[in-house]
N, C-alpha and C. Protein backbone atom coordinates (compact mmCIF):
# COMPACT_ATOMS: atom_id res chain seq x y z
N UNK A 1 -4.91 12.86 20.37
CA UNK A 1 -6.33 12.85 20.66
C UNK A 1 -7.19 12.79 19.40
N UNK A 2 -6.85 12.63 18.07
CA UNK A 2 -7.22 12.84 16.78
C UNK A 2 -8.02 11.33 16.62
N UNK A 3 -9.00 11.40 16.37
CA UNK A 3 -10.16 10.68 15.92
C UNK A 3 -10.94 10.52 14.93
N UNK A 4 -10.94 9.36 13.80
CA UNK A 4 -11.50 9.37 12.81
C UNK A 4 -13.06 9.29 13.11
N UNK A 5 -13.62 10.20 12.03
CA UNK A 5 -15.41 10.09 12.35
C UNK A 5 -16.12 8.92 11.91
N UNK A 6 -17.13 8.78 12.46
CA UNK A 6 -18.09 7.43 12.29
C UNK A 6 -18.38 7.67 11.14
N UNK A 7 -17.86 8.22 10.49
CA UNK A 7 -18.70 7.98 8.65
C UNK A 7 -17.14 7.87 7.89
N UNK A 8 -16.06 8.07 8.26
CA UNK A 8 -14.50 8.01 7.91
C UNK A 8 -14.79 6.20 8.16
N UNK A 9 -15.12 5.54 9.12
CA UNK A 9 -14.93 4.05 9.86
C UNK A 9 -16.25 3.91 8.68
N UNK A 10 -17.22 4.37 8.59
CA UNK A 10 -18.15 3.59 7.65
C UNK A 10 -17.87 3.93 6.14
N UNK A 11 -16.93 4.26 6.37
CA UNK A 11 -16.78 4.55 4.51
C UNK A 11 -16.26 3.28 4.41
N UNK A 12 -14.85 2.83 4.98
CA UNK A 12 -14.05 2.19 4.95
C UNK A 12 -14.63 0.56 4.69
N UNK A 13 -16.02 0.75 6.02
CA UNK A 13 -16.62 -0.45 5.91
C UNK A 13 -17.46 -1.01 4.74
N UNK A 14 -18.24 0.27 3.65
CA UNK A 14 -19.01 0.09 2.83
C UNK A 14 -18.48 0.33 1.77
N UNK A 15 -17.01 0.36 1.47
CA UNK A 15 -16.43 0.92 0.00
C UNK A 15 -16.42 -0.48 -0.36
N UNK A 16 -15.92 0.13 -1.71
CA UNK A 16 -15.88 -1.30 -2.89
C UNK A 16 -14.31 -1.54 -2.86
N UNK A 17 -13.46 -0.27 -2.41
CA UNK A 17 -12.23 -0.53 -2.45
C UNK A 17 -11.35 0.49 -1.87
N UNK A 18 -9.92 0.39 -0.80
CA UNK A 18 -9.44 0.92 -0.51
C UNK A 18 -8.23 1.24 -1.17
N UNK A 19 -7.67 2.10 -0.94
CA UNK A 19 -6.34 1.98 -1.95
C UNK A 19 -5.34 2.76 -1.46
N UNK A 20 -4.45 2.44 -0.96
CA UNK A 20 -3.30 3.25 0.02
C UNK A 20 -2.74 3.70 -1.29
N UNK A 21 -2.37 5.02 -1.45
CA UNK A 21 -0.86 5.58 -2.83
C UNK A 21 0.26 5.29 -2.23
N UNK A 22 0.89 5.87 -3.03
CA UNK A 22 2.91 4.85 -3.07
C UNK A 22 3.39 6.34 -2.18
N UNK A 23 2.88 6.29 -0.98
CA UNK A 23 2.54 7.35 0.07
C UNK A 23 3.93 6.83 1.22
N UNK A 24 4.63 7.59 1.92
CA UNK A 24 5.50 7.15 3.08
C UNK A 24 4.81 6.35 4.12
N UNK A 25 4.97 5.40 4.50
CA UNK A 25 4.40 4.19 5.54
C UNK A 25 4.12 4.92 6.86
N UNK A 26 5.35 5.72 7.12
CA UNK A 26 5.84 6.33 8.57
C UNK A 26 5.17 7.51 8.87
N UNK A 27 5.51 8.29 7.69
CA UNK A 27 5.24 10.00 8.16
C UNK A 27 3.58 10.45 7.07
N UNK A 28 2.89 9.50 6.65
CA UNK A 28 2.37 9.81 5.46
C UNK A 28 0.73 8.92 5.89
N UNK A 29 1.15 7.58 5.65
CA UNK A 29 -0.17 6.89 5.81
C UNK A 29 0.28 6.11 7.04
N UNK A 30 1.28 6.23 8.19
CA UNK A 30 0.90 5.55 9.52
C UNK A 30 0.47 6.44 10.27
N UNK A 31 0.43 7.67 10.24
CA UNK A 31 -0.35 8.42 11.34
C UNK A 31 -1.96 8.30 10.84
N UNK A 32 -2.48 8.10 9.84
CA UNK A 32 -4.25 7.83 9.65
C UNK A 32 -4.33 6.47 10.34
N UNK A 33 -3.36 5.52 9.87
CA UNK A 33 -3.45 3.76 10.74
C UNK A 33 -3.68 4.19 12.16
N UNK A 34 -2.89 4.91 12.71
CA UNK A 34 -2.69 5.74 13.83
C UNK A 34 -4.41 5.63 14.73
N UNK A 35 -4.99 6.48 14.01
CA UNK A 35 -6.14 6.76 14.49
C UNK A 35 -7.14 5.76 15.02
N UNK A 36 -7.96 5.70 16.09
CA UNK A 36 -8.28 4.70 16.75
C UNK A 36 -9.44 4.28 15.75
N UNK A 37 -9.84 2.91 15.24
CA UNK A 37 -10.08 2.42 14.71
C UNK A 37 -9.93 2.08 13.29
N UNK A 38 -9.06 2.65 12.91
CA UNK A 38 -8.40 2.81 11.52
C UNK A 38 -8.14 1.51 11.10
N UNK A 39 -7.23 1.15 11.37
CA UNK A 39 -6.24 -0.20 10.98
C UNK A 39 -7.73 -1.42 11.42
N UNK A 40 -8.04 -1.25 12.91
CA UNK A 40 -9.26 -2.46 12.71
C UNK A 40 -10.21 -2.79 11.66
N UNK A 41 -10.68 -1.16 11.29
CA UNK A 41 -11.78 -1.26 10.41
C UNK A 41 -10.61 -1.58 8.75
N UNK A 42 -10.03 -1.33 8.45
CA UNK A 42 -9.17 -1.90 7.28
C UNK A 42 -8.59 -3.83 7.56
N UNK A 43 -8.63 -4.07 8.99
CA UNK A 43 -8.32 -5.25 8.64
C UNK A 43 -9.64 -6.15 8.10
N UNK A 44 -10.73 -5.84 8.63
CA UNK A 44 -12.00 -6.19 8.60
C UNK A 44 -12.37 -6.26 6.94
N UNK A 45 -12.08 -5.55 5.97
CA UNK A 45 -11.89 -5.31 4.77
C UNK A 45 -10.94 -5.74 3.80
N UNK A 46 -9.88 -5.89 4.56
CA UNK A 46 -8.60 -6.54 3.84
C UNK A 46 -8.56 -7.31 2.82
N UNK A 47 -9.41 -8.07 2.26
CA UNK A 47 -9.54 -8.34 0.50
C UNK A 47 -10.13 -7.08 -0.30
N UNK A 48 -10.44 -5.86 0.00
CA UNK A 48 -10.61 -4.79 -0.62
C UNK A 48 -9.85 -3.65 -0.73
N UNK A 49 -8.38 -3.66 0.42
CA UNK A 49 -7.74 -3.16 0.34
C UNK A 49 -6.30 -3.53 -0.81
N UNK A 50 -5.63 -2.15 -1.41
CA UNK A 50 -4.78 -2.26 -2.05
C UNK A 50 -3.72 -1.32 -1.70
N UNK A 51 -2.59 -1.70 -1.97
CA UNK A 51 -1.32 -0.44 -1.43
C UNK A 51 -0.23 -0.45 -2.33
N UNK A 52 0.08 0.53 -3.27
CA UNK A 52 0.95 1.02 -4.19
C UNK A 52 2.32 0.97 -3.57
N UNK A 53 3.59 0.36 -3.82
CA UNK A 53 4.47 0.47 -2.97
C UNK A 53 5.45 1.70 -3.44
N UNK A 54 5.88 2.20 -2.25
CA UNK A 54 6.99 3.15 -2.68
C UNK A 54 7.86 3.11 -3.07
N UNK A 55 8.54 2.18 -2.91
CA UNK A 55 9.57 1.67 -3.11
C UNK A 55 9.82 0.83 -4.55
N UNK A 56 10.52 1.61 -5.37
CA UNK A 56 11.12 1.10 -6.49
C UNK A 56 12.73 1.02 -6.33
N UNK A 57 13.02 -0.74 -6.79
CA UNK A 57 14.65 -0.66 -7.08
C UNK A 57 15.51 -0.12 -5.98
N UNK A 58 14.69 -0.32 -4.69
CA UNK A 58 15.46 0.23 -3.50
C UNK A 58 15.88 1.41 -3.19
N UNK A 59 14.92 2.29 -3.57
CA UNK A 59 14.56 3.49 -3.27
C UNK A 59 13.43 4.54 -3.49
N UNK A 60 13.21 5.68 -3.11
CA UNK A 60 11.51 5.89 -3.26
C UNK A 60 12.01 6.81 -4.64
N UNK A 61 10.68 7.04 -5.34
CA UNK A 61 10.92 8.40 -6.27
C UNK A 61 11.25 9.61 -5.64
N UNK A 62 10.67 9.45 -4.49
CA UNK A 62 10.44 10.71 -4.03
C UNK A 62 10.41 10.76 -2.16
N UNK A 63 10.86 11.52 -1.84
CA UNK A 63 10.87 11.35 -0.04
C UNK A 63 11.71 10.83 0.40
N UNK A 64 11.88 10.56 1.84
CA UNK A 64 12.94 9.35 2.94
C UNK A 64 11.96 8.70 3.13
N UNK A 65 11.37 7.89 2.52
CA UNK A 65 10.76 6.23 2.68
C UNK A 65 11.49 5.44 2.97
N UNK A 66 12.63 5.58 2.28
CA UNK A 66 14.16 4.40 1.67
C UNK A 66 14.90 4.30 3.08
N UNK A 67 14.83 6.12 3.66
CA UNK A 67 16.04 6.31 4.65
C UNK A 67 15.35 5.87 5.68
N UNK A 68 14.58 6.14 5.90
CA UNK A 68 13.46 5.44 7.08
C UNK A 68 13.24 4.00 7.50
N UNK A 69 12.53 3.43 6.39
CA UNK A 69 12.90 2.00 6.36
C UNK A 69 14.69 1.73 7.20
N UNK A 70 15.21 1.83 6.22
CA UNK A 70 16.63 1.28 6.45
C UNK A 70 17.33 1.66 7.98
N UNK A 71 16.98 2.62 7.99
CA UNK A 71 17.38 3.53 9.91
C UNK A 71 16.73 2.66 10.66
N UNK A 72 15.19 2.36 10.82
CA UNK A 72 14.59 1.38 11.17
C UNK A 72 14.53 0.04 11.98
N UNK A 73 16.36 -0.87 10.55
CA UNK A 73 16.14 -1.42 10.52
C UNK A 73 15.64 -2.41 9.62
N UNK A 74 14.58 -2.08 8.50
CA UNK A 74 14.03 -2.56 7.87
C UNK A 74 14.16 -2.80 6.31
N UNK A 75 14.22 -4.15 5.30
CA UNK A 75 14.14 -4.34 4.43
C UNK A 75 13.43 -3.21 3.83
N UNK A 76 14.66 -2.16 2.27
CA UNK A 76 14.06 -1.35 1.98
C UNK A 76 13.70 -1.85 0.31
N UNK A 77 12.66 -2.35 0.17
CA UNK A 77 12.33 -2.85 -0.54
C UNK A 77 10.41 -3.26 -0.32
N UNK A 78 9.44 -3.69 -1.53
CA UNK A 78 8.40 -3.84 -1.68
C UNK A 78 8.42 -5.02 -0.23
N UNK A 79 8.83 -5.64 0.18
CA UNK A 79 8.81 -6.60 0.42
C UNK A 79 8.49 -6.07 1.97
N UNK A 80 9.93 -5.33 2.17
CA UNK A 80 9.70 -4.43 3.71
C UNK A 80 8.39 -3.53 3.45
N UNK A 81 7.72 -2.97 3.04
CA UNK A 81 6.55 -2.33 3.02
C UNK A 81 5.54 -3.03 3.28
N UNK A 82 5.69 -4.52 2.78
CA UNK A 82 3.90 -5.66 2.95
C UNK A 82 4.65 -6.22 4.06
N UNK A 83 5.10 -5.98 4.85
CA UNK A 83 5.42 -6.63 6.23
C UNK A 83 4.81 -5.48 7.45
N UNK A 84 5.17 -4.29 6.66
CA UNK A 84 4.02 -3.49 7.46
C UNK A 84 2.70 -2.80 7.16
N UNK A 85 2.17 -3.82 6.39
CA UNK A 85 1.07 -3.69 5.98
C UNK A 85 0.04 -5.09 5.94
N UNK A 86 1.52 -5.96 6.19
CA UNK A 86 0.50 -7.38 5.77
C UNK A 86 -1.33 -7.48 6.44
N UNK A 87 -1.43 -7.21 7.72
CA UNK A 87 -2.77 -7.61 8.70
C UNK A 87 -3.51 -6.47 7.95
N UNK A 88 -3.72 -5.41 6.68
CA UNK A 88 -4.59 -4.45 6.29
C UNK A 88 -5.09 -4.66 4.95
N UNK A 89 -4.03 -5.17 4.61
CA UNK A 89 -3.63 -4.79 2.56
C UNK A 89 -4.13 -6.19 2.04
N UNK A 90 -4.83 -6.99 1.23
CA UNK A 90 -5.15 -7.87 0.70
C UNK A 90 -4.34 -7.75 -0.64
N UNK A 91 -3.91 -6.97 -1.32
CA UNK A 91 -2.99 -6.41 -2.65
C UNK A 91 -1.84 -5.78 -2.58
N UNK A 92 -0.35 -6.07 -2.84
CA UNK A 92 0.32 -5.02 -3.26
C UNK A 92 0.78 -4.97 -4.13
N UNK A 93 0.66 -3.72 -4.25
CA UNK A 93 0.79 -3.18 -6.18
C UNK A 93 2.27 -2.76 -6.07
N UNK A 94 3.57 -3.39 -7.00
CA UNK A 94 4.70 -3.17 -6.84
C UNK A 94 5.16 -3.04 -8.41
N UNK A 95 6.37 -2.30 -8.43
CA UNK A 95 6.93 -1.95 -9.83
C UNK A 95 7.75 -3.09 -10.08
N UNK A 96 7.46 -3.26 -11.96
CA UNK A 96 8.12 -4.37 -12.73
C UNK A 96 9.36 -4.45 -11.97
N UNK A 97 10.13 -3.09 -11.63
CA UNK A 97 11.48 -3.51 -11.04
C UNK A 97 11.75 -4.32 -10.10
N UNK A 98 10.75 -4.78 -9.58
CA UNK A 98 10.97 -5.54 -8.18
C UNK A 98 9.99 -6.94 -8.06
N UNK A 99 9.95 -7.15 -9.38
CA UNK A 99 8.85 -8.31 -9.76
C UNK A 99 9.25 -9.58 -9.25
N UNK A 100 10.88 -9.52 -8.43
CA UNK A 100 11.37 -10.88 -8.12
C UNK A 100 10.64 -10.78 -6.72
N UNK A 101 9.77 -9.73 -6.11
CA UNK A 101 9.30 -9.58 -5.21
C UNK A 101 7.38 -10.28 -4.66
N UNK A 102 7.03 -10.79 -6.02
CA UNK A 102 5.93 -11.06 -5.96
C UNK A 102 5.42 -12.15 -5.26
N UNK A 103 6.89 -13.53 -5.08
CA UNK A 103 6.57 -14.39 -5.02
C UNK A 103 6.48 -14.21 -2.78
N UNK A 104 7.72 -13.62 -2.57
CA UNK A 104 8.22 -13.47 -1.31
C UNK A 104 6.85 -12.69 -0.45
N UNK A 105 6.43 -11.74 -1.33
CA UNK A 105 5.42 -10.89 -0.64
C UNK A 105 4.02 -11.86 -0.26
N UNK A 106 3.64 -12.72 -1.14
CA UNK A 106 2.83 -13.78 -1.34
C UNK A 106 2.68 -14.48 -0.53
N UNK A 107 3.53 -15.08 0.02
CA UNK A 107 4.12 -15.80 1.15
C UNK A 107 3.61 -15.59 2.22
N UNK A 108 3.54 -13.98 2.73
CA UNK A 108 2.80 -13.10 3.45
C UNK A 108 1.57 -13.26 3.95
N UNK A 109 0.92 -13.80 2.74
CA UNK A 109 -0.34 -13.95 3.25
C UNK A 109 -1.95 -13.09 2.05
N UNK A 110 -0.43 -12.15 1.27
CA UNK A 110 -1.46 -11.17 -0.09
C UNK A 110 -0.96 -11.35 -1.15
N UNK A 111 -2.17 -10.95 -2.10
CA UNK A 111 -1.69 -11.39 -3.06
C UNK A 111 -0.71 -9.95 -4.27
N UNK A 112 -0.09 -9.75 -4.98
CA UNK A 112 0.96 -8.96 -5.38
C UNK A 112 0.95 -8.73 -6.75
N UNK A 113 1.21 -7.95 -7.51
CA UNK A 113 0.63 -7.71 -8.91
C UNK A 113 1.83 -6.54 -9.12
N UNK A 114 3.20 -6.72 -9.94
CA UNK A 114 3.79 -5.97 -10.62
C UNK A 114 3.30 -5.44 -11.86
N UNK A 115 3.51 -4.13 -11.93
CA UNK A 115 3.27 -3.31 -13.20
C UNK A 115 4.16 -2.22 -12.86
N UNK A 116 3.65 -0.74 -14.03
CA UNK A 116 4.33 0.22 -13.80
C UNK A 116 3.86 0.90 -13.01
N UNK A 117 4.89 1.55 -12.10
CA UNK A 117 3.47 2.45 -11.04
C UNK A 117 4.48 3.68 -10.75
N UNK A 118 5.63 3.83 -12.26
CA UNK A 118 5.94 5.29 -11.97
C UNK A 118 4.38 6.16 -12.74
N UNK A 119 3.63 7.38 -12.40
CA UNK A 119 3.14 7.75 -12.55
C UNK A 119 3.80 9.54 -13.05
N UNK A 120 4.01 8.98 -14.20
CA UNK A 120 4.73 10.87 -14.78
C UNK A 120 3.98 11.24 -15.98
N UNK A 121 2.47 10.89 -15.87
CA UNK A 121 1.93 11.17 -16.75
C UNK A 121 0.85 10.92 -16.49
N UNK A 122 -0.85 11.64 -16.84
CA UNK A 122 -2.16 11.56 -16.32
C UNK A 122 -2.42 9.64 -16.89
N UNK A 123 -1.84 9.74 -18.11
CA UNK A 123 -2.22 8.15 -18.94
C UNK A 123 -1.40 7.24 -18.23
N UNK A 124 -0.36 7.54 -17.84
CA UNK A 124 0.18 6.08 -16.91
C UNK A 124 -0.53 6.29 -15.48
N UNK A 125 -0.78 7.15 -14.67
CA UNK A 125 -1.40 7.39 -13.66
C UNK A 125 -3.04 6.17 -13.55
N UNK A 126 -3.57 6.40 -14.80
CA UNK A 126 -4.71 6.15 -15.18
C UNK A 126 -4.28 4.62 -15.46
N UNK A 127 -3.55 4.37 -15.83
CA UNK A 127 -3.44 2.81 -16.84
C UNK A 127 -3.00 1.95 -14.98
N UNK A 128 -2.43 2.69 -14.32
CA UNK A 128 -1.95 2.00 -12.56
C UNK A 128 -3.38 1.89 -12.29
N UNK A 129 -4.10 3.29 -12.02
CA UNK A 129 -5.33 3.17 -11.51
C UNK A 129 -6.39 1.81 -11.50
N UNK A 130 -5.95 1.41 -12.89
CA UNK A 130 -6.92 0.02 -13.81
C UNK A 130 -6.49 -1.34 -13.19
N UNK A 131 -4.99 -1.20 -13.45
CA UNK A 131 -4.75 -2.27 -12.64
C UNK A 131 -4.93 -2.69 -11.12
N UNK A 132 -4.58 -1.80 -10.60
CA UNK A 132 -5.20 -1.58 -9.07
C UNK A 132 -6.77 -2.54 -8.92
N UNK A 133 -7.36 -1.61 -9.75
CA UNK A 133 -8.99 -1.74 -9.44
C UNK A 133 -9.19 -3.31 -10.34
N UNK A 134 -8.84 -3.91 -10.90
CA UNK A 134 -8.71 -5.19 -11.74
C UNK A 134 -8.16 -6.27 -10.61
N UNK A 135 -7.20 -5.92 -9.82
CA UNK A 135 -6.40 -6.18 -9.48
C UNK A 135 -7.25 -7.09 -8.06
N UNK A 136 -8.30 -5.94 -7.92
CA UNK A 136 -9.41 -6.00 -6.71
C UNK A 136 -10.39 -6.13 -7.05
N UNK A 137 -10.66 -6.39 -8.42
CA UNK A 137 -11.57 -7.28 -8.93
C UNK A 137 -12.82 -6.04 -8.84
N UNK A 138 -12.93 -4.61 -8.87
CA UNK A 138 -13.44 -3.96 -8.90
C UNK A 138 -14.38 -3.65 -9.93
């Protein structure tokens, strides 16, 4: 019964930029998609949206992203992530490791931008952040 508020749907509509983190698809950022108008009001936006993938080198840093995906079913890789994201995300932001991934994701329909996006430090955190927002022309 969980409902995003009319100013949650107008943020979305009046931001300069969205930006999903390298967050679990399933248990993390699909229950907000979840919410009734969520995903519409992000497709509506979709050249402003961006999504950090979790998935490095075929597996997450951190969490069952990897095990999930794959139980699924699903390519565990950057690639399987912009397949469930393609109709939202206008960007995905994926690690150098998976840069053979840029061209396949593309294909998709968005456009894809490898860098580093382990974040173990406020300055690499910050240096992702840039690219992101560059990335979206921010």
């Amino acid at each position: 019964d969980a409902r995003p508020t009319a100013a949650v749907l107008d943020a979305i509509r009046k931001s300069a930029a969205v930006i999903l983190a390298p967050s679990n698809p399933f248990v993390s950022i699909g229950p907000i998609l979840q919410l009734k108008g969520v995903r519409e009001a992000l497709r509506r936006v979709k050249s402003r949206v961006a999504a950090i993938s979790p998935i490095v080198g075929g597996k997450t840093i951190k969490g069952p992203a990897d095990k999930m995906l794959r139980g699924l079913g699903m390519e565990v890789s950057p690639l399987g992530v912009a397949r469930l994201y393609r109709d939202i995300v206008g960007l995905l932001v994926l690690d150098h490791a998976d840069r053979s991934y840029v061209e396949p994701i593309e294909r998709l329909g968005m456009r894809a931008i490898a860098t580093d996006t382990i974040m173990t430090t406020p300055e690499r955190a910050a240096a992702l952040a840039k690219v992101v927002l560059q990335g979206l022309q921010v």
